[in-house]
Protein backbone atom coordinates (compact mmCIF):
# COMPACT_ATOMS: atom_id res chain seq x y z
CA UNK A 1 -105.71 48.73 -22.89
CA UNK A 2 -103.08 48.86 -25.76
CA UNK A 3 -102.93 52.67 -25.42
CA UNK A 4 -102.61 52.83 -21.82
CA UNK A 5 -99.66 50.70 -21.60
CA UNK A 6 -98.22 52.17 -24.87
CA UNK A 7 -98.79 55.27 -22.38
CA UNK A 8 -97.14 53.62 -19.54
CA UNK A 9 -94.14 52.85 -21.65
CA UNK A 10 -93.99 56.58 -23.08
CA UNK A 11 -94.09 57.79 -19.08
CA UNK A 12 -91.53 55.28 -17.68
CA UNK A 13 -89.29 55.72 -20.44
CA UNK A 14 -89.65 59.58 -19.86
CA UNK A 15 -88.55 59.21 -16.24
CA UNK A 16 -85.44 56.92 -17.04
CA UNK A 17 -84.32 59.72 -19.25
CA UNK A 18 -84.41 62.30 -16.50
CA UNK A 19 -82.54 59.88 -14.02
CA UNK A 20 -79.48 59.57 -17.10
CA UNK A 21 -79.76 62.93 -17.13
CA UNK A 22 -79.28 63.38 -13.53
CA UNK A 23 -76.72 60.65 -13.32
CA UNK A 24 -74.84 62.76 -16.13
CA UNK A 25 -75.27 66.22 -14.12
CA UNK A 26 -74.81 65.23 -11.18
CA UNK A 27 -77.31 66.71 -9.84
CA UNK A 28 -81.55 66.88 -9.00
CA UNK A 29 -83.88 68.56 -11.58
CA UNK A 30 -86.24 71.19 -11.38
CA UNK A 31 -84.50 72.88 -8.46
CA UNK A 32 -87.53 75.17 -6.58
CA UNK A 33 -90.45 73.95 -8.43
CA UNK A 34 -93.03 72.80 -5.98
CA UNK A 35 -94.19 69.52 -7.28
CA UNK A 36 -97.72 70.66 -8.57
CA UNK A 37 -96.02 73.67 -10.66
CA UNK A 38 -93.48 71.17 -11.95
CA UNK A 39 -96.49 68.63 -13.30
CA UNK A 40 -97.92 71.77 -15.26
CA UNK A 41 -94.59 72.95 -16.84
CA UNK A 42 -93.76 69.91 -17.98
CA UNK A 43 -96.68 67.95 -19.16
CA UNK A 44 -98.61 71.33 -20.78
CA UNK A 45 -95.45 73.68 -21.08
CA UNK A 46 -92.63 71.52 -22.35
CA UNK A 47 -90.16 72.28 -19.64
CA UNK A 48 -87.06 70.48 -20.24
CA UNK A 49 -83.78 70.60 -17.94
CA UNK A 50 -80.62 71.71 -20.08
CA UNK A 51 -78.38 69.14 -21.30
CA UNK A 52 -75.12 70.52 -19.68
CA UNK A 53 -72.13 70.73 -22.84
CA UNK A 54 -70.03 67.84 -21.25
CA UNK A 55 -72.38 65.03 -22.12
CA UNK A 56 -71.00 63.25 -24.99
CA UNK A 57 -73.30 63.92 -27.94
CA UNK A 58 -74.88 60.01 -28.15
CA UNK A 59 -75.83 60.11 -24.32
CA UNK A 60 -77.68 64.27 -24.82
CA UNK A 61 -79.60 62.51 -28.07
CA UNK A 62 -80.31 59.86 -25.77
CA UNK A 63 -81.93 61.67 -23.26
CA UNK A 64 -83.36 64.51 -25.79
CA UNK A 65 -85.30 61.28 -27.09
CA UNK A 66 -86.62 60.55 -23.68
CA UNK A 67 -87.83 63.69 -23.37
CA UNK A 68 -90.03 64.38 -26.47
CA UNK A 69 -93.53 65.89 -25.87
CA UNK A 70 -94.92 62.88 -28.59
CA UNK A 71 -94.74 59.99 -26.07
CA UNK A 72 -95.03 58.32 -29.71
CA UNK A 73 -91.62 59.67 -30.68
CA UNK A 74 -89.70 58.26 -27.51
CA UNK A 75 -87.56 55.04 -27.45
CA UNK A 76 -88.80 52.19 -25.48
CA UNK A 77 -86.49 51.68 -22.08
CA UNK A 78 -85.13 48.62 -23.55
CA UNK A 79 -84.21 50.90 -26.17
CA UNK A 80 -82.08 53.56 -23.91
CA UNK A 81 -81.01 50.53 -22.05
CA UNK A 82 -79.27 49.26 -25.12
CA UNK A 83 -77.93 52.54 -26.43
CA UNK A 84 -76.66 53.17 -22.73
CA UNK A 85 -74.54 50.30 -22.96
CA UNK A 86 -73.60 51.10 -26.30
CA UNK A 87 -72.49 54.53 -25.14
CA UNK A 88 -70.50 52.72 -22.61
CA UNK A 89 -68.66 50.22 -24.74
CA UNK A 90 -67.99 53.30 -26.96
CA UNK A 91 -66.27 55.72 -23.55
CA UNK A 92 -64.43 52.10 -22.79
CA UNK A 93 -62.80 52.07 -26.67
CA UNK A 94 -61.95 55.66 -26.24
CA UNK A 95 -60.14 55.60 -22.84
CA UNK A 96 -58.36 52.11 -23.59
CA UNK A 97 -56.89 54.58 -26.87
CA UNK A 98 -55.65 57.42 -24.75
């Protein structure tokens, strides 16, 4: 049971990092890649969107994170929660300076 839902936590932590990313973009992944296709290049090919150059170096670690083929190796969705709002804090510092 423990690995499943350390599983379950890998997978849902996975798909919060593609929604950041796509919040970031601005856009929907995977353009043209029928659904099956897209399970395979993922899951047994690695296939990764690119992080476009505008995102701010914390929030394309962030997400880079999320996306690591170890489930093992990516933060727990509390975890991006908290750097998200870290991130944010930091952008509010930053404009409140300029």
């Amino acid at each position: 049971m423990s690995q499943r839902l350390d599983f379950m936590g890998a997978w849902v932590t996975f798909n919060l990092s593609q929604f950041v990313w796509e919040v970031g973009a601005w856009q929907f992944p995977y353009k043209n890649i029928s659904c099956l296709r897209l399970i395979f290049l993922v899951e047994d090919k690695g296939l990764r969107e690119t992080i476009p150059d505008y995102f701010p170096k914390r929030y394309a670690n962030l997400v880079t994170l999320g996306w690591s083929q170890a489930p093992a190796k990516r933060p727990t969705a509390t975890e991006v929660i908290t750097e998200l709002a870290e991130i944010e804090k930091e952008m509010k510092v930053s404009m409140q300076m300029n």
